[in-house]
PDB file of N, CA and C in Angstrom:
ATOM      1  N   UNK A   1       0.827  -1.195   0.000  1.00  0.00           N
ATOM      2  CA  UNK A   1       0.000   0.000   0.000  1.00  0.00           C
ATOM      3  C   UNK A   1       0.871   1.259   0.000  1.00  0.00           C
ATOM      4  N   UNK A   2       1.960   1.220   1.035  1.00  0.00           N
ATOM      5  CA  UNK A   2       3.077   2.271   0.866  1.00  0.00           C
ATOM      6  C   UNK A   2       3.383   2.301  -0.407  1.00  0.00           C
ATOM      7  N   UNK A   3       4.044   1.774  -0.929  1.00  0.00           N
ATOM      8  CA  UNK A   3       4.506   1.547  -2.508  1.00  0.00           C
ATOM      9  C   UNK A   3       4.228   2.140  -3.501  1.00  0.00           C
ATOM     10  N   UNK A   4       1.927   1.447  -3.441  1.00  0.00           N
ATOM     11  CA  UNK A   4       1.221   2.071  -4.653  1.00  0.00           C
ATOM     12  C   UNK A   4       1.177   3.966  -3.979  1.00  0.00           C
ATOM     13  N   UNK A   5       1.110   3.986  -3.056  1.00  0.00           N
ATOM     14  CA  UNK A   5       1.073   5.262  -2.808  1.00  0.00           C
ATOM     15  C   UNK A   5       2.256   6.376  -2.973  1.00  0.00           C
ATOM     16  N   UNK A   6       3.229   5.866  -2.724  1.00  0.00           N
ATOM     17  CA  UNK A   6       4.735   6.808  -2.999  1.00  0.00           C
ATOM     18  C   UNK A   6       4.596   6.708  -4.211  1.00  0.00           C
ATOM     19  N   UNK A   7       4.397   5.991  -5.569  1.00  0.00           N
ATOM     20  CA  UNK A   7       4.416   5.869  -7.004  1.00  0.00           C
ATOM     21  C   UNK A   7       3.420   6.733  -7.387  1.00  0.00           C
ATOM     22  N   UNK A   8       2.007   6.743  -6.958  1.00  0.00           N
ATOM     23  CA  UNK A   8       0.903   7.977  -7.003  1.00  0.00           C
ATOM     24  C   UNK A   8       1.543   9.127  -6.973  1.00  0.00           C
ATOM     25  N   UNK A   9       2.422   9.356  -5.943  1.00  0.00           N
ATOM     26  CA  UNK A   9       2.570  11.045  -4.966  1.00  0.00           C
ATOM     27  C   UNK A   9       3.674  11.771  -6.071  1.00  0.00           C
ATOM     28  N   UNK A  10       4.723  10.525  -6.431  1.00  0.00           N
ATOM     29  CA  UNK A  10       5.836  10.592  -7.588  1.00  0.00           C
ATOM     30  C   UNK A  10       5.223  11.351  -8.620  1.00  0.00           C
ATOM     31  N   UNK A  11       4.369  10.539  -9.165  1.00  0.00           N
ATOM     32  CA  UNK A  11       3.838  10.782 -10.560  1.00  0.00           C
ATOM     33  C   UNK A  11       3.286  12.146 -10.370  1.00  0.00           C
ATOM     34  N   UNK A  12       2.287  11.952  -9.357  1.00  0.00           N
ATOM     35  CA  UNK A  12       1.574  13.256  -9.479  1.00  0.00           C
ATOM     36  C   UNK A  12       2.597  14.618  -9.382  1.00  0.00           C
ATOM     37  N   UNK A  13       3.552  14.214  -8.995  1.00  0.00           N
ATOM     38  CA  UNK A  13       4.421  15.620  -8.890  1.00  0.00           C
ATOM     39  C   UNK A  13       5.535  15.894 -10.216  1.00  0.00           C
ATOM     40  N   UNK A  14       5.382  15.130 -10.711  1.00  0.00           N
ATOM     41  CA  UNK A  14       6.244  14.807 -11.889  1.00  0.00           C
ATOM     42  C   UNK A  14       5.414  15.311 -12.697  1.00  0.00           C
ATOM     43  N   UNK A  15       4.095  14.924 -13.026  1.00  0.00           N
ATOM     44  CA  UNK A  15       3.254  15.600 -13.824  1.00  0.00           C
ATOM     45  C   UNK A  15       3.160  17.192 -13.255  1.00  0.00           C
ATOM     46  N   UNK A  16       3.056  17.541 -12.439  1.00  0.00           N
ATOM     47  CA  UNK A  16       2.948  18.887 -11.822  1.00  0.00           C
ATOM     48  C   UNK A  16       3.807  19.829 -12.487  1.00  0.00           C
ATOM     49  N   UNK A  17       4.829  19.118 -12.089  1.00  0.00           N
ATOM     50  CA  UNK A  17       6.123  19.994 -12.817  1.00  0.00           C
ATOM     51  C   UNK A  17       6.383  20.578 -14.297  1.00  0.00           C
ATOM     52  N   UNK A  18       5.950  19.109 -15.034  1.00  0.00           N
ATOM     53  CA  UNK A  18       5.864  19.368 -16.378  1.00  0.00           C
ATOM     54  C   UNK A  18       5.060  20.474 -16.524  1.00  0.00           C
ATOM     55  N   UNK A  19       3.328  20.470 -16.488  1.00  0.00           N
ATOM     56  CA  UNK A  19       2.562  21.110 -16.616  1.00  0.00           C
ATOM     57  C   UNK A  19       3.197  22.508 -16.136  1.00  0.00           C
ATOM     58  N   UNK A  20       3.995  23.087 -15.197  1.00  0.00           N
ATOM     59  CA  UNK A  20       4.047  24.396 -14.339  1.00  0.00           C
ATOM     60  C   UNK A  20       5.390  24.528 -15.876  1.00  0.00           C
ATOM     61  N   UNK A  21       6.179  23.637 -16.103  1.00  0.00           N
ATOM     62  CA  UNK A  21       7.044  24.447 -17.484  1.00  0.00           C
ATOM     63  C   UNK A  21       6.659  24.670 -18.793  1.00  0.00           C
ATOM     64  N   UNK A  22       5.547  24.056 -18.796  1.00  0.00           N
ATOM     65  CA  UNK A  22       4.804  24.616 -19.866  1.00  0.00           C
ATOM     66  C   UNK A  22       4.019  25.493 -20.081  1.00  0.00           C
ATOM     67  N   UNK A  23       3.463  26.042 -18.373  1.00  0.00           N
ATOM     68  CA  UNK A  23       2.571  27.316 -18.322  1.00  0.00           C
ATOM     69  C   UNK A  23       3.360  28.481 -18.420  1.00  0.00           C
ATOM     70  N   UNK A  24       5.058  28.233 -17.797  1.00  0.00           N
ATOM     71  CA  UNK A  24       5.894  29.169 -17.860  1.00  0.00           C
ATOM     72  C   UNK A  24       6.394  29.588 -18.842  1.00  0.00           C
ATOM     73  N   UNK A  25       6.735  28.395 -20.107  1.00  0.00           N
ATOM     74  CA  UNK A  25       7.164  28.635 -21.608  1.00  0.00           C
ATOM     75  C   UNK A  25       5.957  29.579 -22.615  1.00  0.00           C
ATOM     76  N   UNK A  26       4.669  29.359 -21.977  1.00  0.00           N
ATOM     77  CA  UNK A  26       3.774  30.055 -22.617  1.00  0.00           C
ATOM     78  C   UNK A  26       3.772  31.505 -22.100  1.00  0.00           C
ATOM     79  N   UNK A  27       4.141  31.513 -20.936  1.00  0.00           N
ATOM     80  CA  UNK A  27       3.789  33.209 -20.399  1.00  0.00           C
ATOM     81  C   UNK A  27       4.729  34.013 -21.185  1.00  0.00           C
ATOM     82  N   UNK A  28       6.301  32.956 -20.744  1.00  0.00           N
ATOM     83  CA  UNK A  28       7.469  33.599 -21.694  1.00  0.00           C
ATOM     84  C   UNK A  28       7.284  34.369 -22.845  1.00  0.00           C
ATOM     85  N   UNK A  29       6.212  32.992 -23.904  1.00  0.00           N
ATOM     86  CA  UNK A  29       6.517  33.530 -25.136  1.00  0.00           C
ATOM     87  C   UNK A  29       5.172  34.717 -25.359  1.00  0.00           C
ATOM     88  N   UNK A  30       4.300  35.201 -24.769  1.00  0.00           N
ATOM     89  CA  UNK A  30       3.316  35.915 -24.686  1.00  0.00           C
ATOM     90  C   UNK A  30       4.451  36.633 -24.167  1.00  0.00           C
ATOM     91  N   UNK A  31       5.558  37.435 -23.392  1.00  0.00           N
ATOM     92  CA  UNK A  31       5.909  38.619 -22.618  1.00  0.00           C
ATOM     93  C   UNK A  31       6.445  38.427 -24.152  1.00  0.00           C
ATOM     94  N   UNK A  32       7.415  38.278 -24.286  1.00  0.00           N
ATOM     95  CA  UNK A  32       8.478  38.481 -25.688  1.00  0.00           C
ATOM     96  C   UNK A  32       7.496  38.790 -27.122  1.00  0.00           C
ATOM     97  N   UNK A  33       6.720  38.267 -27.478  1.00  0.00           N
ATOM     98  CA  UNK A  33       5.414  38.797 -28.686  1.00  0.00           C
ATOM     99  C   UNK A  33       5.104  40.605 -28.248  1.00  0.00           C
ATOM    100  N   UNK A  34       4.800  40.390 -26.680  1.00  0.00           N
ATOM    101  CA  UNK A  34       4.181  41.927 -26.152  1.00  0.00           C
ATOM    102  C   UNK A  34       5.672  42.974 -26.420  1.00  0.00           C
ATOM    103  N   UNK A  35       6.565  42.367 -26.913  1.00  0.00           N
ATOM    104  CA  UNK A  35       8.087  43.065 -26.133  1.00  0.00           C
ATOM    105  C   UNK A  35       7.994  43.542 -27.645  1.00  0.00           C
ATOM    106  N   UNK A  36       7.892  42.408 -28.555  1.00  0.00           N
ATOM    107  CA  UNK A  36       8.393  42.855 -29.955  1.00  0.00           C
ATOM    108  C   UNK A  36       6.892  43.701 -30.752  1.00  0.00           C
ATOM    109  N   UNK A  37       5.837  43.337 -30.362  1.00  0.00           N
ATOM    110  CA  UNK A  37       4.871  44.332 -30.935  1.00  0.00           C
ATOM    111  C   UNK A  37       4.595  46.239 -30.441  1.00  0.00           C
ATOM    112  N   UNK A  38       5.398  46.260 -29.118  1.00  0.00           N
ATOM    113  CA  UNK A  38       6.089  47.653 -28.636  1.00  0.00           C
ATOM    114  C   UNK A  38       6.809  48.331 -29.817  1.00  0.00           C
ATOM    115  N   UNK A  39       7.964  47.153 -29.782  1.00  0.00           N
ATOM    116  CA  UNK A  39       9.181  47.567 -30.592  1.00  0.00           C
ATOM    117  C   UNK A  39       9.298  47.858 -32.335  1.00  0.00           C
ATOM    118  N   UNK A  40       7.278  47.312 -33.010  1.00  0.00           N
ATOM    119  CA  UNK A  40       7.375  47.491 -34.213  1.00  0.00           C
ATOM    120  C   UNK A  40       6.694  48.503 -34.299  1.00  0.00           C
ATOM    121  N   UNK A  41       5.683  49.406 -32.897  1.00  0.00           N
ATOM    122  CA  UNK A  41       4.847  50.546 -32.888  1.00  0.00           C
ATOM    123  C   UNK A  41       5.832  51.808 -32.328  1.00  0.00           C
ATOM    124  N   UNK A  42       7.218  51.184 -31.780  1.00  0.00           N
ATOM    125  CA  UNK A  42       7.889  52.607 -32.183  1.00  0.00           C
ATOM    126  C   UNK A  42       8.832  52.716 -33.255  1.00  0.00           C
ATOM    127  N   UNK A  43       8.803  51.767 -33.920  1.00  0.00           N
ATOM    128  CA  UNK A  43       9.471  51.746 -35.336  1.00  0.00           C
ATOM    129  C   UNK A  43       8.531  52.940 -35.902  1.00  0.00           C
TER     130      UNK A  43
END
């Protein structure tokens, strides 16, 4: 029961993680789009 449960708690945090670098790669690339559509309205 320990076992199936430490393998649950694993996963679930493993998945966590992934998901939190992919919300971060998206914010990234939304700040950098906002950075360069600045930079073509003071062109």
């Amino acid at each position: 029961m320990k076992r199936t449960l430490s393998l649950f708690l694993v996963s679930l945090f493993a998945l966590s993680l992934l998901s939190g670098c992919n919300t971060m790669r998206g914010a990234g690339q939304d700040i950098e789009e906002g950075g360069e559509a600045i930079q073509r309205s003071a062109d």
